[in-house]
N, C-alpha and C. Protein backbone atom coordinates (compact mmCIF):
# COMPACT_ATOMS: atom_id res chain seq x y z
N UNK A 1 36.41 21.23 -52.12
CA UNK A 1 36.75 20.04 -52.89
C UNK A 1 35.75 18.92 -52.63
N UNK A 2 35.33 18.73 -51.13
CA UNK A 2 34.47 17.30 -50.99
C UNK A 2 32.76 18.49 -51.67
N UNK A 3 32.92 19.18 -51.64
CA UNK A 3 31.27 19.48 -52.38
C UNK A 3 31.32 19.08 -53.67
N UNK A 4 32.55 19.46 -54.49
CA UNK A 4 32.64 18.75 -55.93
C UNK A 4 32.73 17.36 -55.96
N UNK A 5 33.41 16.53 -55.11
CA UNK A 5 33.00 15.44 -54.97
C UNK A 5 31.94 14.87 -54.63
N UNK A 6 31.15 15.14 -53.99
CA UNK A 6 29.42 14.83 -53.99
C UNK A 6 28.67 15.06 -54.83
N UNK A 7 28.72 16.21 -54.86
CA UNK A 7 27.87 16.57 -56.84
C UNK A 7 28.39 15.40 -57.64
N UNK A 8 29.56 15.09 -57.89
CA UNK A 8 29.93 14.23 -59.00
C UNK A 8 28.93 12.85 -58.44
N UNK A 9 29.01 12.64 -57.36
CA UNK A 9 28.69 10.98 -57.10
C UNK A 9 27.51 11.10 -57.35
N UNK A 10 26.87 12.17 -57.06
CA UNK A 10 25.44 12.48 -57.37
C UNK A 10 25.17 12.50 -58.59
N UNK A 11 26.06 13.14 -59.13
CA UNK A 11 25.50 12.90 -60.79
C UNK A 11 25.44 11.69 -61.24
N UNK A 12 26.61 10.84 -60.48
CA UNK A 12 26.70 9.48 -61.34
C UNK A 12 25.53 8.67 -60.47
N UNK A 13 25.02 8.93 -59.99
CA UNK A 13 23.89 7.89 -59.26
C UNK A 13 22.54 8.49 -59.84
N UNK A 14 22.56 9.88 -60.52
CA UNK A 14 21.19 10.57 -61.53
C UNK A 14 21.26 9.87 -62.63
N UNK A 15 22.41 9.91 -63.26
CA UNK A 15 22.70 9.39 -64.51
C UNK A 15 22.20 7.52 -64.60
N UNK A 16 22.78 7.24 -63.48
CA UNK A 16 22.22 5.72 -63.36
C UNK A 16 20.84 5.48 -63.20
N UNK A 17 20.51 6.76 -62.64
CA UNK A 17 18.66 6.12 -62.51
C UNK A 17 18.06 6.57 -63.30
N UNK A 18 18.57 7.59 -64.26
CA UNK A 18 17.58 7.69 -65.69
C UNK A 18 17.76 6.94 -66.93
N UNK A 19 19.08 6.31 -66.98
CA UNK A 19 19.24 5.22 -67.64
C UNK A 19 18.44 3.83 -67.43
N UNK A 20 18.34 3.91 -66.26
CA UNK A 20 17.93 2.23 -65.71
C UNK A 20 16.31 2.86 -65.90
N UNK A 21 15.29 3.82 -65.26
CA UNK A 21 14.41 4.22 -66.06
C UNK A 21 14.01 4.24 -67.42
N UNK A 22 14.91 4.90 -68.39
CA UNK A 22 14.37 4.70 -69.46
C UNK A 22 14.78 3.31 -69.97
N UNK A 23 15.32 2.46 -69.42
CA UNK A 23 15.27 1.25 -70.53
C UNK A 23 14.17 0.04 -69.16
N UNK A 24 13.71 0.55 -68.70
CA UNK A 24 12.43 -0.09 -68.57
C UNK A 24 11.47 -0.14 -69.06
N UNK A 25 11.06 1.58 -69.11
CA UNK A 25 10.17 2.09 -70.08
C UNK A 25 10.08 1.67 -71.21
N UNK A 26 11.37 1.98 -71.77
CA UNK A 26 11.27 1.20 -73.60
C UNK A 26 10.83 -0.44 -73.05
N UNK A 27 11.40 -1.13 -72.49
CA UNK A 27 11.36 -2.78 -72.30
C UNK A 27 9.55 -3.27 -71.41
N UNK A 28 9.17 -2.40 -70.41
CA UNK A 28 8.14 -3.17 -70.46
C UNK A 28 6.67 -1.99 -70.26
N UNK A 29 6.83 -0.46 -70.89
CA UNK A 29 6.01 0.30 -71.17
C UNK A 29 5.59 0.76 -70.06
N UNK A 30 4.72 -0.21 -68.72
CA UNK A 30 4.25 0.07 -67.99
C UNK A 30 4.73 -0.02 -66.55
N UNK A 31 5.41 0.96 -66.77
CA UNK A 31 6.88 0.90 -65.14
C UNK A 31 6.00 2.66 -64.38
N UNK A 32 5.85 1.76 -63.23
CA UNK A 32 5.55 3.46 -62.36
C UNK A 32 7.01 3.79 -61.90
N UNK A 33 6.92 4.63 -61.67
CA UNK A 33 7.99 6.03 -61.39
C UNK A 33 8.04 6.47 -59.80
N UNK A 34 8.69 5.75 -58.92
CA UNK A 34 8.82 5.55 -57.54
C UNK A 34 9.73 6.97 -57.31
N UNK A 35 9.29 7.91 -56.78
CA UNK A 35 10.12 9.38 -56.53
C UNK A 35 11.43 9.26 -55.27
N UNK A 36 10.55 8.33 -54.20
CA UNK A 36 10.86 7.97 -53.28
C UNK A 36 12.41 7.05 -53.20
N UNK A 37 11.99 6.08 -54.15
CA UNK A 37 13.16 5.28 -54.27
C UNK A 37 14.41 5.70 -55.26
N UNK A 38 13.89 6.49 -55.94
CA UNK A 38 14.52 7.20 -57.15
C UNK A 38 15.72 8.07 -56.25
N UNK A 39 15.18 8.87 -55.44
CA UNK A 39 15.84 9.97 -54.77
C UNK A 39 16.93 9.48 -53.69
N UNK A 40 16.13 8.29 -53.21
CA UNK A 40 17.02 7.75 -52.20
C UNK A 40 18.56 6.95 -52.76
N UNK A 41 18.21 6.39 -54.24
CA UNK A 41 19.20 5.68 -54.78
C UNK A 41 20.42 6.80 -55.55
N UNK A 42 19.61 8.17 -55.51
CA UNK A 42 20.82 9.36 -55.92
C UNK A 42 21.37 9.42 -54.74
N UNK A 43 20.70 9.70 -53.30
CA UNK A 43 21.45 10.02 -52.31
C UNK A 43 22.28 9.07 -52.11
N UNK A 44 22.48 7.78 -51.75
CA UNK A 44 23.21 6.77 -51.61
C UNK A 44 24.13 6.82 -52.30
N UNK A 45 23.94 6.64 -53.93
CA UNK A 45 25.37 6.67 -54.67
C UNK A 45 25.91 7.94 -54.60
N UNK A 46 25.43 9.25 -53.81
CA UNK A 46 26.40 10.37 -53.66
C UNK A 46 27.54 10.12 -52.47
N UNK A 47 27.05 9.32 -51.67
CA UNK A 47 27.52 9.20 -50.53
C UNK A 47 28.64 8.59 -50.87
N UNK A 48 28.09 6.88 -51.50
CA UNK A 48 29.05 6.57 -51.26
C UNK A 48 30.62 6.61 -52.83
N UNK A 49 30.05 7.42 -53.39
CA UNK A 49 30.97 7.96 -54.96
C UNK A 49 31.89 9.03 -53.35
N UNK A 50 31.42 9.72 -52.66
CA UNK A 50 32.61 10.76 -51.69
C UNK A 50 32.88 9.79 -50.97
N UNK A 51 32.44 9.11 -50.24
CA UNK A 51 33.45 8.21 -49.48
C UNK A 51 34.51 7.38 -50.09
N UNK A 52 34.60 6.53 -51.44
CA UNK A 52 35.23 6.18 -52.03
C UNK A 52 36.10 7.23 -52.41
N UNK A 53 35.72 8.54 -53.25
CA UNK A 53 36.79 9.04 -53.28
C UNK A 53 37.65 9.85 -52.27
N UNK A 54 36.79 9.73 -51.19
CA UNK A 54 37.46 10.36 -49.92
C UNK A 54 38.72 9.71 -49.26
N UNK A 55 38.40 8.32 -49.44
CA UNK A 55 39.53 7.04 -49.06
C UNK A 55 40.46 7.37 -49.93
N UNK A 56 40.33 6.95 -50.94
CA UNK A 56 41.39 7.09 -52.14
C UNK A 56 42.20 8.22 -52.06
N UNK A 57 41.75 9.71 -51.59
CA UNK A 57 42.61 10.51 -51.28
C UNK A 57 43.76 10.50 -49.96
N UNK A 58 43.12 9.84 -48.97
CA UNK A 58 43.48 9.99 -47.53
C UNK A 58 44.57 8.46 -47.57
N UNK A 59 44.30 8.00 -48.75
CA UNK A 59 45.71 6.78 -48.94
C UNK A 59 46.82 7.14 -49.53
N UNK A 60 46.74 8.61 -50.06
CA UNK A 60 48.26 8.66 -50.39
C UNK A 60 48.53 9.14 -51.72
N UNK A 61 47.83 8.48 -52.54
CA UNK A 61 47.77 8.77 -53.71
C UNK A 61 47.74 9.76 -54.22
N UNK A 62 48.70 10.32 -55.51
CA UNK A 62 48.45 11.69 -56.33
C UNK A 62 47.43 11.63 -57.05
N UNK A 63 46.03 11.54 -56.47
CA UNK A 63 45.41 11.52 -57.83
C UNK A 63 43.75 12.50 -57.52
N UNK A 64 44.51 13.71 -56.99
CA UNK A 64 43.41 14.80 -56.16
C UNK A 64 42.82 15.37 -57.36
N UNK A 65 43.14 15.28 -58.30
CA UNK A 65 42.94 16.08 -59.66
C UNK A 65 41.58 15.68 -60.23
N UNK A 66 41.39 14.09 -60.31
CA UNK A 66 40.60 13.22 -60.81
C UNK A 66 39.63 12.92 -59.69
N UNK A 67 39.38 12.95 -58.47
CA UNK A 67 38.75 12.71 -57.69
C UNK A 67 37.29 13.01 -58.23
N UNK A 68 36.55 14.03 -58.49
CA UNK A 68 35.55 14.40 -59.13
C UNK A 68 34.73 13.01 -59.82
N UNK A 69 35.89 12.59 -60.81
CA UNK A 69 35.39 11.81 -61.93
C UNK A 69 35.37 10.46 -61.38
N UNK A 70 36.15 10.22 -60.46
CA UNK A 70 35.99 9.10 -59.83
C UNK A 70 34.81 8.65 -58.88
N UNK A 71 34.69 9.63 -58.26
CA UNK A 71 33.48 9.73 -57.15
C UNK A 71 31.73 10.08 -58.22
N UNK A 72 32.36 9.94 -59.85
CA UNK A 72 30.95 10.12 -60.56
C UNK A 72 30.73 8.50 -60.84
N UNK A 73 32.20 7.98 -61.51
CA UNK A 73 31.82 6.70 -61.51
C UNK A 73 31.39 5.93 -60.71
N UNK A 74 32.10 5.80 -59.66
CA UNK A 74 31.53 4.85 -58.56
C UNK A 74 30.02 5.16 -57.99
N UNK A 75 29.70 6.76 -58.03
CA UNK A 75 27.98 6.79 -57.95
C UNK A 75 27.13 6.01 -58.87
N UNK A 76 27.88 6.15 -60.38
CA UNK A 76 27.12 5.43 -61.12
C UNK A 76 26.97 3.94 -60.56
N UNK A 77 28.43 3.23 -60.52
CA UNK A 77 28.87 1.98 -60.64
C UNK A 77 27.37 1.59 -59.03
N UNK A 78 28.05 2.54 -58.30
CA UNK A 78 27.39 1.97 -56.62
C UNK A 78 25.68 2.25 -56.68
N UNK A 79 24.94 2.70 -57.30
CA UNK A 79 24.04 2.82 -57.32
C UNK A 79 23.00 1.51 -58.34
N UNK A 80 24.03 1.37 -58.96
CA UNK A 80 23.69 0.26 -60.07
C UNK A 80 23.57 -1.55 -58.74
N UNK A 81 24.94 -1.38 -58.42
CA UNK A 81 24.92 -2.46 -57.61
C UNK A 81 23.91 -2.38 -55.97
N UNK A 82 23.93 -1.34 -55.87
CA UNK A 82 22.90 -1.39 -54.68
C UNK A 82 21.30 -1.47 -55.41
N UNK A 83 21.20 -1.42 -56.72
CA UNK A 83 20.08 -1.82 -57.40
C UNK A 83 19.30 -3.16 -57.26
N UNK A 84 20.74 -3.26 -57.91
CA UNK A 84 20.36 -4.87 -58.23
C UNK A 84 20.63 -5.58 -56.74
N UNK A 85 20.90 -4.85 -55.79
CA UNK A 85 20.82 -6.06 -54.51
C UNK A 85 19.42 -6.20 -53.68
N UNK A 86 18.86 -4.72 -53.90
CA UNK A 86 17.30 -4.91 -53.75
C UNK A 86 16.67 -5.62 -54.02
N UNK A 87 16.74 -5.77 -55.41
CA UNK A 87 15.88 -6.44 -56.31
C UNK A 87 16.13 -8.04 -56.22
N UNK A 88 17.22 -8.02 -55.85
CA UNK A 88 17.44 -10.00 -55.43
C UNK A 88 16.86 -9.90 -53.88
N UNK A 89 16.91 -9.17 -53.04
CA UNK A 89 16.71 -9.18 -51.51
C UNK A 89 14.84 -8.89 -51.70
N UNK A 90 14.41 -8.13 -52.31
CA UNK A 90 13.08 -8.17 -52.62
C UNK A 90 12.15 -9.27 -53.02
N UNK A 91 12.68 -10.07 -53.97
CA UNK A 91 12.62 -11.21 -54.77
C UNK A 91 12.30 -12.44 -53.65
N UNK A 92 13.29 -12.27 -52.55
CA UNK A 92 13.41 -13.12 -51.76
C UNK A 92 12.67 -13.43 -50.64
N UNK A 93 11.84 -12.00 -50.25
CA UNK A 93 10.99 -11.53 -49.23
C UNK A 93 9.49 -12.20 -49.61
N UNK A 94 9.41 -11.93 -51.31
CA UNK A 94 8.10 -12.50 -51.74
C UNK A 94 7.60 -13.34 -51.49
């Protein structure tokens, strides 16, 4: 069960970085393609899409069924927000 839950968070943290990729691309053409950071921001939102849904199970809740889909969103959702905290914490370093 927690392997299907990682795949999912993983997907939702792939899905977030080829989205946020391609609408750079369309928006400012000349975006390099960081493998490094790319990979690291799937691993992260896998992590933490299973830990979220790992909690959520271990509280009680009937909701073992959906766990999958939950732990995709929050990869998406958590990968998005650990995005954008770089990018203000980067900003700031300059």
């Amino acid at each position: 069960m927690y392997i299907q839950i990682l795949i999912a968070g993983f997907g939702g943290g792939l899905i977030r970085g080829i989205v946020g990729y391609t609408k750079h691309q369309y928006a400012y053409k000349e975006v390099k393609f960081d493998v490094f950071y790319f990979i690291t921001m799937i691993f992260i939102s896998g992590i933490i899409g299973l830990l979220v849904a790992v909690s959520i199970n271990e509280s009680g809740l009937e909701l073992e069924g959906i766990l999958p889909a939950i732990a995709f969103i929050i990869g998406y959702a958590g990968g998005d927000f650990l995005d954008n905290v770089y990018k203000i914490l980067a900003k700031k370093v300059k």
